[in-house]
Protein backbone atom coordinates (compact mmCIF):
# COMPACT_ATOMS: atom_id res chain seq x y z
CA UNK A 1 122.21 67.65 75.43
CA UNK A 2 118.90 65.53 74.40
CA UNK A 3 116.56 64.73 77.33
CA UNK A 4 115.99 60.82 77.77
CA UNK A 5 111.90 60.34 77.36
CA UNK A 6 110.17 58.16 79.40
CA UNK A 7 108.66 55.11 78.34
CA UNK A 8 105.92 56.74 77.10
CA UNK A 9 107.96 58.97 74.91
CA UNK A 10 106.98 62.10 76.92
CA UNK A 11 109.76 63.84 78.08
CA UNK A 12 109.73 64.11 81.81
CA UNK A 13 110.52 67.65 82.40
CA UNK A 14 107.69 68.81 80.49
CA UNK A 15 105.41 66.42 82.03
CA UNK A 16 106.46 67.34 85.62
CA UNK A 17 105.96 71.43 84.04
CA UNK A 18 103.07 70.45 83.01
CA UNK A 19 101.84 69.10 86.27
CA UNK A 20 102.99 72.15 88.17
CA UNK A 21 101.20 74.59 85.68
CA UNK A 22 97.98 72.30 86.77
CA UNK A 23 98.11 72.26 90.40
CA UNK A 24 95.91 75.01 91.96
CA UNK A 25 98.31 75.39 94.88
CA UNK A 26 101.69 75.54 93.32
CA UNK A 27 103.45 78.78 92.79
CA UNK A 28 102.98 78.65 89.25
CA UNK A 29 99.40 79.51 90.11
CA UNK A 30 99.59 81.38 93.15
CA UNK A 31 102.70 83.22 92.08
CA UNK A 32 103.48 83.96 88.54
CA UNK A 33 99.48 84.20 87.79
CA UNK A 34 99.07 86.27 90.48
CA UNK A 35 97.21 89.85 89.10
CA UNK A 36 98.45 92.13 91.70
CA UNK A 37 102.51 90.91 91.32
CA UNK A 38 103.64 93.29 89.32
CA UNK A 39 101.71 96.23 91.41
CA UNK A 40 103.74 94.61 94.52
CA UNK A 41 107.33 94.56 92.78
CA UNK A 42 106.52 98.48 92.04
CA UNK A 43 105.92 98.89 95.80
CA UNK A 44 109.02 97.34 96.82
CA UNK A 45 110.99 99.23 94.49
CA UNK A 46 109.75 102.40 96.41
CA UNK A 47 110.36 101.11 99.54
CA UNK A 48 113.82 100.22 98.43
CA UNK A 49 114.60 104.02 96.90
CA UNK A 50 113.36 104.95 100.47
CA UNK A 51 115.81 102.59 102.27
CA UNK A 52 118.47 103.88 100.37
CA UNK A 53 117.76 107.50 100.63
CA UNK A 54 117.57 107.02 104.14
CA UNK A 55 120.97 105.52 104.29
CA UNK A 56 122.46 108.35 102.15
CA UNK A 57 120.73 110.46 104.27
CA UNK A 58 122.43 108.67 107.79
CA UNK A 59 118.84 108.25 109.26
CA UNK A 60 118.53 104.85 108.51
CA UNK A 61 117.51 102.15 111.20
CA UNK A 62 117.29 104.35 114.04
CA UNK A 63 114.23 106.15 115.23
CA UNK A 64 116.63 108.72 117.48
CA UNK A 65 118.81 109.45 113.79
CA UNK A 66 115.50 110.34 112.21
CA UNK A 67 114.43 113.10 114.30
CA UNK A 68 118.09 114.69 114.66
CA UNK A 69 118.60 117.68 111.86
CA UNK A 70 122.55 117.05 111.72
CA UNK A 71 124.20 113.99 111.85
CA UNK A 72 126.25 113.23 115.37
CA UNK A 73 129.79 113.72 113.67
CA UNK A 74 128.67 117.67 112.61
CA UNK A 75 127.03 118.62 116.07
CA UNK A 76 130.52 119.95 117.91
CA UNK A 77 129.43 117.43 120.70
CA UNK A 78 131.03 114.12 121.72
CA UNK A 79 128.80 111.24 123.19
């Protein structure tokens, strides 16, 4: 499929692009230029690994779970 060009014979998709590569306050500039993105997506991984060891673990997303040694179900006790 062939993009229809504008009457100036630009196409318009690369002229709006083009206009959001330009802007100082799009995410173009603010997001994919950003020096410290890639440092942030390695932190998130890690916080994800941790969120999912935690949930393998049965301590995740409760403060009381993460003290106890032995989950609930192994302790002989009933609630």
């Amino acid at each position: 499929m062939q993009a229809d060009l504008a009457p100036s014979g630009l196409d318009p998709m690369r002229v709006l692009l083009a206009r959001w590569k330009a802007d100082p306050n799009a995410t173009y500039q603010t997001w994919f230029l950003w020096e410290d993105r890639l440092k942030n997506f390695r932190s998130i991984r890690r916080g994800i690994g941790q969120v999912i060891a935690e949930i393998d673990a049965g301590t995740f997303g409760n403060a009381r779970s993460r003290r106890r040694s032995t989950p609930r179900s192994s302790r002989g006790t009933t609630p």
